[in-house]
N, C-alpha and C. Protein backbone atom coordinates (compact mmCIF):
# COMPACT_ATOMS: atom_id res chain seq x y z
N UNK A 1 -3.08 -18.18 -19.48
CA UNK A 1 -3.46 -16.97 -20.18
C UNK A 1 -2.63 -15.80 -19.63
N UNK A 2 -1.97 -15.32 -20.73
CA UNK A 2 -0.94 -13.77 -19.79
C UNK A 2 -1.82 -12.64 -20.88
N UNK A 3 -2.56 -13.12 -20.72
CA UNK A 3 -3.62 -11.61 -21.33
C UNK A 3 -3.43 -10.10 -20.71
N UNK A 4 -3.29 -10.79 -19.05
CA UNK A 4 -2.97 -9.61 -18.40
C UNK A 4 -1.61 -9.50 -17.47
N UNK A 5 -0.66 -9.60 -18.06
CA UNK A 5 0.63 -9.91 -17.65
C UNK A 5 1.20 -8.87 -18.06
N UNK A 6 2.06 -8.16 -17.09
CA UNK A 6 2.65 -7.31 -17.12
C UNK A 6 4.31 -7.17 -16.63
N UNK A 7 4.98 -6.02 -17.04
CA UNK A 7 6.37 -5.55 -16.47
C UNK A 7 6.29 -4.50 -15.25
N UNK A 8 6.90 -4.72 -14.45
CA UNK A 8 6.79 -3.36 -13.47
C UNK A 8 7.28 -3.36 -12.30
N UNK A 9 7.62 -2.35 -11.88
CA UNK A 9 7.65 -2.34 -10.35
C UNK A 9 7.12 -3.53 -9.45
N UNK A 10 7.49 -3.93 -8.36
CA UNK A 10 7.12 -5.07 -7.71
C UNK A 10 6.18 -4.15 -6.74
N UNK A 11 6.66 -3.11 -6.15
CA UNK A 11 5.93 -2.80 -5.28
C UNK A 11 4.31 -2.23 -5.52
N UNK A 12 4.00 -2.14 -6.77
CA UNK A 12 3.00 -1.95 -7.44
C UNK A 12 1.74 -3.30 -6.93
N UNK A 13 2.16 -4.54 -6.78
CA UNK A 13 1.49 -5.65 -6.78
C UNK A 13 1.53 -5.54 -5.17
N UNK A 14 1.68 -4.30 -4.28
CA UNK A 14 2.10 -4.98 -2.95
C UNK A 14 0.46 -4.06 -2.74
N UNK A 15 0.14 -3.17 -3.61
CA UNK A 15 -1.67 -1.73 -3.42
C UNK A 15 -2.29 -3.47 -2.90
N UNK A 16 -2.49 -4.02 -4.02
CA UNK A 16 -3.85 -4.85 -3.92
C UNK A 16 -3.52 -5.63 -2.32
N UNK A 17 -2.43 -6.07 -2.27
CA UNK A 17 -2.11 -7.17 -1.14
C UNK A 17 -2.59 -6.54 0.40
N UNK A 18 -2.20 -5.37 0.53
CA UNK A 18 -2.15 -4.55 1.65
C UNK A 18 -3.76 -3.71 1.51
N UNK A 19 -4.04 -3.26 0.77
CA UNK A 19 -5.18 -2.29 0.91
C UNK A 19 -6.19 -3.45 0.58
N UNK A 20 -6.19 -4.50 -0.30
CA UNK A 20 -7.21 -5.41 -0.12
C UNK A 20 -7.03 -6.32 0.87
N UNK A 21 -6.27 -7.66 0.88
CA UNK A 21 -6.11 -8.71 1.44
C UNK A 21 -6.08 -8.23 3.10
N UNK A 22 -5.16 -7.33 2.97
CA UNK A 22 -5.12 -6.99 4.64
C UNK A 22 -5.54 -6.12 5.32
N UNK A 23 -6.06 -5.19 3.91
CA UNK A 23 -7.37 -4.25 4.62
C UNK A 23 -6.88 -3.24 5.42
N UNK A 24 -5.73 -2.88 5.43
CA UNK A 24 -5.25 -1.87 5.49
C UNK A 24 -4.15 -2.18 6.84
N UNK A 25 -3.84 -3.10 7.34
CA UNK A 25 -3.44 -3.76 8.28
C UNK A 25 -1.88 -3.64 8.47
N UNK A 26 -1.46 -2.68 9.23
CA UNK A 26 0.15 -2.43 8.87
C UNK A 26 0.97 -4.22 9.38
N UNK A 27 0.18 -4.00 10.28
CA UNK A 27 0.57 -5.09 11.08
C UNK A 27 1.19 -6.61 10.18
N UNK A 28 0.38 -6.82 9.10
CA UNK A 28 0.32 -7.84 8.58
C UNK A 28 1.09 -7.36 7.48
N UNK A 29 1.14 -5.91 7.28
CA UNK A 29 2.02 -5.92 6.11
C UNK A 29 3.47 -5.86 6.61
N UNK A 30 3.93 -5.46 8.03
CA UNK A 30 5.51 -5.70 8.39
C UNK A 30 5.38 -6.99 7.88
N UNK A 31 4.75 -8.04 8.52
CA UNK A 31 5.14 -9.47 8.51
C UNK A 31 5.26 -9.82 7.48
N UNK A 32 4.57 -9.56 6.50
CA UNK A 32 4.92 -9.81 4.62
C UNK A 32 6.34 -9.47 4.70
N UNK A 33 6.37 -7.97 4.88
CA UNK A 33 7.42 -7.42 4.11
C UNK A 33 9.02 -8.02 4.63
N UNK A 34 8.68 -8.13 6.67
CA UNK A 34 9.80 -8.96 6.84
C UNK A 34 10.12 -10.26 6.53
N UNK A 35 8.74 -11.02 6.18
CA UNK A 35 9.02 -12.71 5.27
C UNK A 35 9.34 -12.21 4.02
N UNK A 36 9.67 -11.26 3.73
CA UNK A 36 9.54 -11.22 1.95
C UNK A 36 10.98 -10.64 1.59
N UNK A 37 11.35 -9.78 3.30
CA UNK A 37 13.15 -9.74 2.84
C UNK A 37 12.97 -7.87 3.07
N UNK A 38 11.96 -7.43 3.95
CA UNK A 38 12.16 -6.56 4.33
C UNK A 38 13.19 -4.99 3.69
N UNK A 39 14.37 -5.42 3.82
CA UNK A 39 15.80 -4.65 3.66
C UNK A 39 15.82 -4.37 2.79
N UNK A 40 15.26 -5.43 1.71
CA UNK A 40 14.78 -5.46 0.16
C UNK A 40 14.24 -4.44 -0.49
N UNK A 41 13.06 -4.38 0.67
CA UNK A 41 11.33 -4.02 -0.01
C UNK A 41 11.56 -2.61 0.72
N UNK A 42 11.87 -2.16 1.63
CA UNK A 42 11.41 -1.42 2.06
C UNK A 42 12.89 0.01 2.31
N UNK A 43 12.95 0.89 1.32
CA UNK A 43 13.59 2.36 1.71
C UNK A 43 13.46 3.57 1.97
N UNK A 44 14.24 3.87 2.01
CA UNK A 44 13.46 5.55 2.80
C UNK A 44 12.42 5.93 2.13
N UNK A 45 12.17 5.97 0.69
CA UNK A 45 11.02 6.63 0.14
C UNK A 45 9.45 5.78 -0.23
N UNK A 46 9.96 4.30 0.82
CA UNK A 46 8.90 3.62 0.76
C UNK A 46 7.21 4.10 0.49
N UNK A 47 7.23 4.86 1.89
CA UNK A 47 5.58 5.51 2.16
C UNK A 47 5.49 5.93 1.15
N UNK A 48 6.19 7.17 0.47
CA UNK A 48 5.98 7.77 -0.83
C UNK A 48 5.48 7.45 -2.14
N UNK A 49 6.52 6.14 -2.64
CA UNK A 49 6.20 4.84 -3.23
C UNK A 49 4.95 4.38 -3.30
N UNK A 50 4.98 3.84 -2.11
CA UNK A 50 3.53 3.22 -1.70
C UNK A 50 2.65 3.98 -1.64
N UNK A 51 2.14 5.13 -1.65
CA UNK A 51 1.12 5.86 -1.66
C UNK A 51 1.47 6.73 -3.29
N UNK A 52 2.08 6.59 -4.06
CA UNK A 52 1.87 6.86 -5.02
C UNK A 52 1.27 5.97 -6.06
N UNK A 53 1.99 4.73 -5.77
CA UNK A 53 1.19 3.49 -6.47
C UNK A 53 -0.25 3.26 -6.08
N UNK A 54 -0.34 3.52 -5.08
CA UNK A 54 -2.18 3.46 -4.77
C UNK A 54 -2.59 4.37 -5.27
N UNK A 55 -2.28 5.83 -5.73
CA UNK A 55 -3.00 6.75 -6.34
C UNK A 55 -3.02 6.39 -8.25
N UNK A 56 -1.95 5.44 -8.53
CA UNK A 56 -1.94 4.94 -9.93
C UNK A 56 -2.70 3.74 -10.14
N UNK A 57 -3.03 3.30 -9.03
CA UNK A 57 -3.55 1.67 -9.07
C UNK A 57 -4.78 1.39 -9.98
N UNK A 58 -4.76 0.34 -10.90
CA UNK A 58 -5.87 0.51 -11.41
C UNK A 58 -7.16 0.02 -11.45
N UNK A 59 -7.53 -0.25 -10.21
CA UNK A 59 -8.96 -0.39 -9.76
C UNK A 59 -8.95 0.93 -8.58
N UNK A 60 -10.09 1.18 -7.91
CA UNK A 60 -10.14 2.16 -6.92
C UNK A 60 -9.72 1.58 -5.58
N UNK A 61 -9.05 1.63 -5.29
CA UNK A 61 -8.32 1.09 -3.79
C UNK A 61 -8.48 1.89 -2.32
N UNK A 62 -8.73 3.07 -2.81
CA UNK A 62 -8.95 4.53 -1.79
C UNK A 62 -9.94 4.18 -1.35
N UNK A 63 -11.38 4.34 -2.22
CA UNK A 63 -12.94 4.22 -1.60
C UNK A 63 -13.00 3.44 -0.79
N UNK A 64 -12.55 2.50 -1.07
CA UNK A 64 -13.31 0.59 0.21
C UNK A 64 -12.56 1.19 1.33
N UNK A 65 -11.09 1.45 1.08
CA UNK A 65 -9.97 1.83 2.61
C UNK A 65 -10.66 2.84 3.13
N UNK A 66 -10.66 3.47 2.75
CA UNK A 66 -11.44 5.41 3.51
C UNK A 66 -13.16 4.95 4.39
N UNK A 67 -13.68 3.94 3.37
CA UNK A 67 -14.48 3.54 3.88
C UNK A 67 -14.59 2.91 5.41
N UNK A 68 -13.57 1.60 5.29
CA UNK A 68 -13.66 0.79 6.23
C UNK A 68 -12.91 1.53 7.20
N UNK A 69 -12.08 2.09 6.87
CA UNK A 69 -11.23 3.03 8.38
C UNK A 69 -11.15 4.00 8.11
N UNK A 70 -12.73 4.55 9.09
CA UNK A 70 -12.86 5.71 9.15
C UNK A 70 -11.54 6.82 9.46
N UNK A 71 -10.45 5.99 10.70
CA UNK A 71 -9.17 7.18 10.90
C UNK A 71 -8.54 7.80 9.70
N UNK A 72 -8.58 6.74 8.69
CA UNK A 72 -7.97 7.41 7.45
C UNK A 72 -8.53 8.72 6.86
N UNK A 73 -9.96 8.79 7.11
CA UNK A 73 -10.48 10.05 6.89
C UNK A 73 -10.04 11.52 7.38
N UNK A 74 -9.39 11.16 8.49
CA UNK A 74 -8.97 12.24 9.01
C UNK A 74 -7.59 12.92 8.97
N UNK A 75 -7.14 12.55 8.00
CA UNK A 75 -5.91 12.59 7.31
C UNK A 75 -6.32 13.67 6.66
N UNK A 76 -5.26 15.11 6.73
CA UNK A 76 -5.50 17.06 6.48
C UNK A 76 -4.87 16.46 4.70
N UNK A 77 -3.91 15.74 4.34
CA UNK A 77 -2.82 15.91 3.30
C UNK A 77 -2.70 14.43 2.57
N UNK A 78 -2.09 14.26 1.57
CA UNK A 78 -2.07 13.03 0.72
C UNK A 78 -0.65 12.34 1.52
N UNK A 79 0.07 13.36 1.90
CA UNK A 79 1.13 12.88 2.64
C UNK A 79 0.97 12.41 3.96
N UNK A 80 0.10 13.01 4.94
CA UNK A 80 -0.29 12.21 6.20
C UNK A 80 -1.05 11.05 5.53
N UNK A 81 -1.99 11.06 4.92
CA UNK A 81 -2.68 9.75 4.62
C UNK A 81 -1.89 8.68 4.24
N UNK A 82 -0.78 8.77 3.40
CA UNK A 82 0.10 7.74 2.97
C UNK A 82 0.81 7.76 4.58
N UNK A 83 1.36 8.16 5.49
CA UNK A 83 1.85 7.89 6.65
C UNK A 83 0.75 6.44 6.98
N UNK A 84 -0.36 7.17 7.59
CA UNK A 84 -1.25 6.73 8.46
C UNK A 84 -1.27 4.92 7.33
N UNK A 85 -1.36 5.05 6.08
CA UNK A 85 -1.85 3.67 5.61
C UNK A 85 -0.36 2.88 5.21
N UNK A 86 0.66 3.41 4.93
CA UNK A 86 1.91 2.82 4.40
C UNK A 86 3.22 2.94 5.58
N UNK A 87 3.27 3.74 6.62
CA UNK A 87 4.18 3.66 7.53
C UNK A 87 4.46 2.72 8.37
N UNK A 88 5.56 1.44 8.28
CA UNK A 88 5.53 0.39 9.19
C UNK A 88 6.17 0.69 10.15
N UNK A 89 6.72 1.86 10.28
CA UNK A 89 8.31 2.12 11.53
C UNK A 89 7.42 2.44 12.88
């Protein structure tokens, strides 16, 4: 069934992987990203990227994360918060 099959950005499919599967886990997301070709996936405007696609994502991805880690709460800006949840360096 491609009922729900789509075109797009790859890094779009990376919200659910990282903010669900790994729960916010940078840790586990280097290791993806370096099994997955790193050099590839990841450029300067990564964080940006990546925290813009979580603000487009289309289930709520923010609530459960903000929830479960509380540090994220303490993020002043949309731009520190994408640091704190998308920065692997």
């Amino acid at each position: 069934d491609f009922g729900d099959a789509r075109i797009g950005e790859r890094l779009y499919e990376l919200i659910a992987l990282h903010v669900g599967l790994f729960h916010g886990d940078k840790t586990l997301l280097r290791a993806f990203l370096e099994s997955y070709g790193i050099d590839k996936m990841v450029e300067k405007q990564f964080v940006h990227q990546a925290m813009s696609y979580t603000l487009l994502f289309e289930f709520d991805v923010l609530g459960p994360i903000l929830q479960a880690t509380p540090s994220l709460r303490s993020a002043t800006s949309l731009a520190k918060l994408a640091e704190l949840l998308w920065d692997i360096e």
